[in-house]
C-alpha atoms as a PDB file:
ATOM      1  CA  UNK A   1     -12.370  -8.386  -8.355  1.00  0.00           C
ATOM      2  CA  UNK A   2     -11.511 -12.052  -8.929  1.00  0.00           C
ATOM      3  CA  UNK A   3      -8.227 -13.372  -8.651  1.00  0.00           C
ATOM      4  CA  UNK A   4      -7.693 -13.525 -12.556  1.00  0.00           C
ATOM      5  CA  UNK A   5      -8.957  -9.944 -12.878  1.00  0.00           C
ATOM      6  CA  UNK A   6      -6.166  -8.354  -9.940  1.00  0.00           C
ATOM      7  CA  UNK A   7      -3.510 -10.721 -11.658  1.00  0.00           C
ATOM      8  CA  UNK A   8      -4.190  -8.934 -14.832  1.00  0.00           C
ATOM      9  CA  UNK A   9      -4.773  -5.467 -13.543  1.00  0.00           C
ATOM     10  CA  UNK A  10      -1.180  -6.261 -11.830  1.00  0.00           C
ATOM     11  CA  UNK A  11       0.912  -7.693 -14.868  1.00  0.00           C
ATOM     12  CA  UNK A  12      -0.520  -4.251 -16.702  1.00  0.00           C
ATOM     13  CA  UNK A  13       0.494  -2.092 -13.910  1.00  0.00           C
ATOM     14  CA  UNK A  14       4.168  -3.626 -13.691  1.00  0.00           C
ATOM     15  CA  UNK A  15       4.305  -3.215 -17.709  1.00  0.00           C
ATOM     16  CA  UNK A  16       3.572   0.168 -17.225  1.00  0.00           C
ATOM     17  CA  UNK A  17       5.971   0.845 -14.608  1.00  0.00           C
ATOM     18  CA  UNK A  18       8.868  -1.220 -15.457  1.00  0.00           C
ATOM     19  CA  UNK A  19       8.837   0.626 -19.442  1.00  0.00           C
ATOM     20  CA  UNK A  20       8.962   3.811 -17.636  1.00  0.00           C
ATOM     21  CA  UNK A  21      12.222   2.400 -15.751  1.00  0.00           C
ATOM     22  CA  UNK A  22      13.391   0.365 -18.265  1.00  0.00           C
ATOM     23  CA  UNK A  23      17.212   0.003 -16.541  1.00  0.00           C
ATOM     24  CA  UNK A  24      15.815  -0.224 -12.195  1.00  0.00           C
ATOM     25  CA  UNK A  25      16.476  -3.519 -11.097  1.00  0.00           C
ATOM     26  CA  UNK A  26      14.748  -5.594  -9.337  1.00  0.00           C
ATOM     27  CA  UNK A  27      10.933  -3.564  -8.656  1.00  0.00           C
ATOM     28  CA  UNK A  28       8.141  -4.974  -6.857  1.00  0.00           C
ATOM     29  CA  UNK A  29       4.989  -3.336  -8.066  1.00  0.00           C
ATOM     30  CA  UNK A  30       2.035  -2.659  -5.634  1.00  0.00           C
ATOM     31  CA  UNK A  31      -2.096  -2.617  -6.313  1.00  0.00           C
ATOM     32  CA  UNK A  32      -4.242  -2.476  -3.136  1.00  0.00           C
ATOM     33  CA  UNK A  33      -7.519  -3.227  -4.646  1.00  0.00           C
ATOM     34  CA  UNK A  34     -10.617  -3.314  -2.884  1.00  0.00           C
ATOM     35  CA  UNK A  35     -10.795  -7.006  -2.025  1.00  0.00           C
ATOM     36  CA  UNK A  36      -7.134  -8.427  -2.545  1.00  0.00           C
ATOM     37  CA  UNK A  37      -3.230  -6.932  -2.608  1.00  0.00           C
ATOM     38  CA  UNK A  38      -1.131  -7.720  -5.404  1.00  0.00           C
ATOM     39  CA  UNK A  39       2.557  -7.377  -6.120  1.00  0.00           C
ATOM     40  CA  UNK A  40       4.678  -8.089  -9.277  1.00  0.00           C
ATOM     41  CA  UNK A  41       8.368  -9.006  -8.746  1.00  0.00           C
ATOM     42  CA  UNK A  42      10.701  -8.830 -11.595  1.00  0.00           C
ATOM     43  CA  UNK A  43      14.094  -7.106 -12.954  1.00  0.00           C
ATOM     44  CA  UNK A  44      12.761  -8.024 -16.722  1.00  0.00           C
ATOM     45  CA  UNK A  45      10.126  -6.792 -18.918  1.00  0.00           C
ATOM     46  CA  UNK A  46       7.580  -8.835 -17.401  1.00  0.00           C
ATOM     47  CA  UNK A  47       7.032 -10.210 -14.073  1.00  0.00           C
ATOM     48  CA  UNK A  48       8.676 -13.138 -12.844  1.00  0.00           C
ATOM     49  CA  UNK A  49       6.517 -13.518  -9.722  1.00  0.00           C
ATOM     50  CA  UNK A  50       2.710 -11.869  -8.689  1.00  0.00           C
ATOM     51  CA  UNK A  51       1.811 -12.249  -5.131  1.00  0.00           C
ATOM     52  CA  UNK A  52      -1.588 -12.044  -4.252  1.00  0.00           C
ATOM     53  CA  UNK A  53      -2.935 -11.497  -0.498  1.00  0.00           C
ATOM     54  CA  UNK A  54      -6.290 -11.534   0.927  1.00  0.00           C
ATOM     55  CA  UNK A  55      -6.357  -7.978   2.648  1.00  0.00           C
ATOM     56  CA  UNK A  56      -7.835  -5.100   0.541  1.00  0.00           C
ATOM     57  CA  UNK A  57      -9.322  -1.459   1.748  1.00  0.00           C
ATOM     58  CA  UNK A  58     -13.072  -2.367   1.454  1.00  0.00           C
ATOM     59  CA  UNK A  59     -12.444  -5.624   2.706  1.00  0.00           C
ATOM     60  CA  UNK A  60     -10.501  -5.006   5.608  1.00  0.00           C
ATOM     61  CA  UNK A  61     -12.952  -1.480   6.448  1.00  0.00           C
ATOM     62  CA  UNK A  62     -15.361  -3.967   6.119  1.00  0.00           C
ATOM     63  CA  UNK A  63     -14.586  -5.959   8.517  1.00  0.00           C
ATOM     64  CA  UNK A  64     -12.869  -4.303  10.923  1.00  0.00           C
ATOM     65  CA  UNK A  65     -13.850  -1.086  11.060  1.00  0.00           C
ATOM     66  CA  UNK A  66     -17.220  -0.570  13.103  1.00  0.00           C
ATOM     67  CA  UNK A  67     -16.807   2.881  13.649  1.00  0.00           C
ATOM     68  CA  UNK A  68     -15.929   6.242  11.717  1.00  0.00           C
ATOM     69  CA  UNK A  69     -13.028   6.631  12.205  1.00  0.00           C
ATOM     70  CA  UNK A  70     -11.952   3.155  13.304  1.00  0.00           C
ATOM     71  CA  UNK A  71     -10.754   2.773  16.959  1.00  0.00           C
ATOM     72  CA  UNK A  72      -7.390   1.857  18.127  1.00  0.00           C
ATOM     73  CA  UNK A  73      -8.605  -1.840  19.096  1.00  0.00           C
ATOM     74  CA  UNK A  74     -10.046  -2.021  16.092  1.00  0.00           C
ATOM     75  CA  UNK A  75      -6.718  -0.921  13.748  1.00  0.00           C
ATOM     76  CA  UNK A  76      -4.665  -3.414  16.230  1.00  0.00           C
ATOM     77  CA  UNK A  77      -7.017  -6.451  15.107  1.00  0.00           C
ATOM     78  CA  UNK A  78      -6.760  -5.216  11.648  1.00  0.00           C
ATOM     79  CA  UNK A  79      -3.387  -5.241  11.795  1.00  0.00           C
ATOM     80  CA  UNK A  80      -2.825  -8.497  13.033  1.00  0.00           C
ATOM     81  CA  UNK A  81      -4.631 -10.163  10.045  1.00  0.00           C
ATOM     82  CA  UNK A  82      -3.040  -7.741   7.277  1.00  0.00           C
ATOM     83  CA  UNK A  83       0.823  -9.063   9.129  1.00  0.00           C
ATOM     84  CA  UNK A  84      -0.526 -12.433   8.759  1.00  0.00           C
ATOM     85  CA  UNK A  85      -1.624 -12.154   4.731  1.00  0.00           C
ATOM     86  CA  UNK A  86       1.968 -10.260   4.459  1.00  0.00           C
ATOM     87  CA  UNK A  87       3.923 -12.888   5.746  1.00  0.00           C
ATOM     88  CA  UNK A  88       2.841 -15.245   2.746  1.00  0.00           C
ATOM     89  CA  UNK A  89       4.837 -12.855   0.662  1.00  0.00           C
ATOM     90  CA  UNK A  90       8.064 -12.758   2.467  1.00  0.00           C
ATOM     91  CA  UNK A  91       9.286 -15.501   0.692  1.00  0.00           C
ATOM     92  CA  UNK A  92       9.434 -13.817  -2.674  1.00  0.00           C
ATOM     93  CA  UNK A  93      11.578 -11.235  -1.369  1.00  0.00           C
ATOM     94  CA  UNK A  94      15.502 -11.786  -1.270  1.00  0.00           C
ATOM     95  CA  UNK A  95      17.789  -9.205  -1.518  1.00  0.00           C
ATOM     96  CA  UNK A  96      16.751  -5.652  -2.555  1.00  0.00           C
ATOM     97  CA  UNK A  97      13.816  -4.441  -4.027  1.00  0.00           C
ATOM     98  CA  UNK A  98      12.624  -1.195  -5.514  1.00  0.00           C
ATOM     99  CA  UNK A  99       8.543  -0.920  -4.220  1.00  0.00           C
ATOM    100  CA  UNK A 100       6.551   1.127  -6.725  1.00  0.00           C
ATOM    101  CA  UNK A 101       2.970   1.810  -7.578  1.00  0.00           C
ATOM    102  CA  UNK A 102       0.751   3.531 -10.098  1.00  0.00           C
ATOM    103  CA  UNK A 103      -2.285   3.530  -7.083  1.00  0.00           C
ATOM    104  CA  UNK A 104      -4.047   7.148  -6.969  1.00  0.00           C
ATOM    105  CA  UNK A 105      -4.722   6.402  -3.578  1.00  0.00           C
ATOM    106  CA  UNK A 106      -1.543   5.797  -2.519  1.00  0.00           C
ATOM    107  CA  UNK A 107      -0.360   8.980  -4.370  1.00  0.00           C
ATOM    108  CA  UNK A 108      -3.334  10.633  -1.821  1.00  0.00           C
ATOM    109  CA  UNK A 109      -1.213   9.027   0.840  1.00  0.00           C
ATOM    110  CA  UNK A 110       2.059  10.449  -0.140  1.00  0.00           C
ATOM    111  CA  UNK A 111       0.545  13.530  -0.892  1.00  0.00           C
ATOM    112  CA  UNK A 112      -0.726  13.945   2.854  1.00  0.00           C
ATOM    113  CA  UNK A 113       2.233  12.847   3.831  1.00  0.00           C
ATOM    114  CA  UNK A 114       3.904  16.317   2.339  1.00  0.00           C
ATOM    115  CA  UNK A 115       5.573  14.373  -0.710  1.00  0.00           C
ATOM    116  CA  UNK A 116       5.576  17.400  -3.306  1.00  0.00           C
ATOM    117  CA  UNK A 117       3.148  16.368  -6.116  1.00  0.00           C
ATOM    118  CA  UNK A 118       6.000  15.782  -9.143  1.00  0.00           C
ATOM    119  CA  UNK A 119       5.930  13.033 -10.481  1.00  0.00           C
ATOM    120  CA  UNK A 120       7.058  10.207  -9.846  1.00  0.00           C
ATOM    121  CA  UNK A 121       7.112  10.875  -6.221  1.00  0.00           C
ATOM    122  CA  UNK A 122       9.006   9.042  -3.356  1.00  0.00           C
ATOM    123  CA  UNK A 123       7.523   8.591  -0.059  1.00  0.00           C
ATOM    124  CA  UNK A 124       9.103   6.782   2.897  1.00  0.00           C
ATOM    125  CA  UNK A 125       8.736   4.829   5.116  1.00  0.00           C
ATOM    126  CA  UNK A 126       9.281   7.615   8.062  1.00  0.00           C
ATOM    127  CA  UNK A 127       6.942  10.199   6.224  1.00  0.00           C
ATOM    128  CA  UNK A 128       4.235   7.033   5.620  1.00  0.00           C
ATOM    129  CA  UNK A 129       4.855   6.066   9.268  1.00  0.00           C
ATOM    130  CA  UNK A 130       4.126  10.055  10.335  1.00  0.00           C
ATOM    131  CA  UNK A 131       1.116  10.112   8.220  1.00  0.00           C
ATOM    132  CA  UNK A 132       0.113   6.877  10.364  1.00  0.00           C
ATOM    133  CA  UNK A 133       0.554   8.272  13.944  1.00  0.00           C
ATOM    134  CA  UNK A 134      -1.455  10.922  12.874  1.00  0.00           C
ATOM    135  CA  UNK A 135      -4.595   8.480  12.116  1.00  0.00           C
ATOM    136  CA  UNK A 136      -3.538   6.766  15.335  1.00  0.00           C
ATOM    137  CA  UNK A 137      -4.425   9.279  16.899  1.00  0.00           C
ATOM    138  CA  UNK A 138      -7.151   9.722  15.528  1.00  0.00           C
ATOM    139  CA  UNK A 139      -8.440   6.256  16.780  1.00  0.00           C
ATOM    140  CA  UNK A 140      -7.441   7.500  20.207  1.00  0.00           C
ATOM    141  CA  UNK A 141     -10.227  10.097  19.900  1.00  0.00           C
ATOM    142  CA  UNK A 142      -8.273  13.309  18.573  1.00  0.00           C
ATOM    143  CA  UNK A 143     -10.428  15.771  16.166  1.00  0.00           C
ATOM    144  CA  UNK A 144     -10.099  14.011  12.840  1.00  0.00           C
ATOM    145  CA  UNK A 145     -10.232  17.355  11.338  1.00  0.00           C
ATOM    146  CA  UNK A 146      -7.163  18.326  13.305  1.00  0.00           C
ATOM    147  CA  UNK A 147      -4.989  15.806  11.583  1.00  0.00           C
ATOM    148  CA  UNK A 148      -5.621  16.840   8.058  1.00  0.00           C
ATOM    149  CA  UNK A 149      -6.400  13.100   6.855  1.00  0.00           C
ATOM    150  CA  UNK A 150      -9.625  11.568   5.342  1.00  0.00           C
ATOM    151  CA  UNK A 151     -11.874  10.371   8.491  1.00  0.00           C
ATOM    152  CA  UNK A 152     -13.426   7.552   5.914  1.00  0.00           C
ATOM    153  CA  UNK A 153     -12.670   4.007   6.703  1.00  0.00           C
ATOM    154  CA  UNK A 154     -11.021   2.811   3.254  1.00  0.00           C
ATOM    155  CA  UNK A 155      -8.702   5.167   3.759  1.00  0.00           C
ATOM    156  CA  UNK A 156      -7.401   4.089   7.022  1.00  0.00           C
ATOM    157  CA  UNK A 157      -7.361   0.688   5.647  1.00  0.00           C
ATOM    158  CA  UNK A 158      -4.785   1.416   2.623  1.00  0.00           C
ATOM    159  CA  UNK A 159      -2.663   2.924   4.815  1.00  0.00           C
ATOM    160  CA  UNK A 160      -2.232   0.639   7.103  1.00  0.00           C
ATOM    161  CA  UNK A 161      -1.925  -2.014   4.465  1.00  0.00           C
ATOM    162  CA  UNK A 162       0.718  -0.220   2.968  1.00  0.00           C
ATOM    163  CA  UNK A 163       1.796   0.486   6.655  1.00  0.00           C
ATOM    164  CA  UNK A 164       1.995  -3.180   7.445  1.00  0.00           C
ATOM    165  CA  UNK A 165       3.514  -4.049   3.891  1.00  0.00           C
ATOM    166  CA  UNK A 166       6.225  -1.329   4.112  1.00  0.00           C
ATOM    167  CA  UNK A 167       7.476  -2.642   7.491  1.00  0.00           C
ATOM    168  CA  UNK A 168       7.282  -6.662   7.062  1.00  0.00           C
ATOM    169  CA  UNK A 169       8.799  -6.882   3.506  1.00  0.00           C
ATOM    170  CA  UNK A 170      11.624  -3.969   4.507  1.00  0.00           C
ATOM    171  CA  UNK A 171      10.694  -1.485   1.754  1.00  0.00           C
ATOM    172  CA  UNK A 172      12.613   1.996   2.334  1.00  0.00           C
ATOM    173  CA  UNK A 173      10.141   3.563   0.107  1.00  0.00           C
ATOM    174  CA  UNK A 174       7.612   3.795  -2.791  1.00  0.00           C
ATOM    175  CA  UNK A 175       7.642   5.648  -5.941  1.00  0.00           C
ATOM    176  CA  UNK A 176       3.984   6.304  -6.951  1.00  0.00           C
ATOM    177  CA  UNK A 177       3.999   7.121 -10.558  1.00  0.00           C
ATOM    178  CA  UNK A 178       1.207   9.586 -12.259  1.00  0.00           C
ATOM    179  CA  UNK A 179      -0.603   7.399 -15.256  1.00  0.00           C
ATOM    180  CA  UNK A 180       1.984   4.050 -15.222  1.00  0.00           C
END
């Protein structure tokens, strides 16, 4: 998607979440699409920043991800260019934010990460990170099917975007809203 189509698909998204929470303060809103990451920051109607990175789940499977399910040296070199593309939006970030998303995939995540489906749900950061060892090991050569998570590649690449995103920019948790 081209960088005028994410910015758009990520103004709509923060619309949609900020008139469901007309009163939250300060939210970031989150869209990992395939090719990019966005984020809208703003505590008014509409944004007042949009961040967009360079990591997305095809692109990063893509590219880093020769096998199914991805090893651990290749999640480690993933991760070291999704910390770089995160740090560009550290800047934006002072003081407390509320991290949200309307992302069905990240509602998948939350959902395998034994968030109860009602919505809006709340995952954090230790259920995420949980969710994570669990693919980690995985890419250490445990049964995929023994960890109850997707084997596919894009998969393993949202989460650890969201993994990555999570840690760096000190996010607590994310509400993933149904429809927003």
């Amino acid at each position: 998607m081209p960088a005028a189509g994410i910015e758009s698909e990520i103004r709509s998204r923060y619309l949609a979440v900020r008139s469901a929470l007309p009163h939250a303060p300060r939210i970031a809103v989150l869209h990992i699409g395939p090719e990019q990451t966005a984020m809208a920051f703003g505590d008014h109607h509409e944004a007042a920043q949009i961040a967009l990175l360079a990591i997305g789940w095809q692109s990063i499977a893509e590219h880093y991800f020769k096998h199914a399910p991805a090893t651990a040296l290749e999640l480690e070199n993933a991760i070291v260019t999704v910390e770089d593309e995160i740090a560009r939006a550290r800047s934006m970030l002072h003081g407390n934010w509320q991290l949200h998303t309307a992302d069905a995939a990240l509602r998948e995540i939350a959902v395998l990460s034994g968030v109860n489906e009602i919505s809006p749900m709340v995952l954090s950061i230790d259920a995420m990170e949980q969710t994570f060892d669990r693919m980690a090991q995985v890419a250490l050569g445990r049964p995929a099917a023994r960890s109850g998570l997707p084997a596919s590649n894009e998969f393993a690449a949202r989460l650890l975007i969201l993994r990555e995103l999570m840690h760096h920019l000190q996010f607590s948790t994310i509400t993933c809203h149904l429809g927003a």
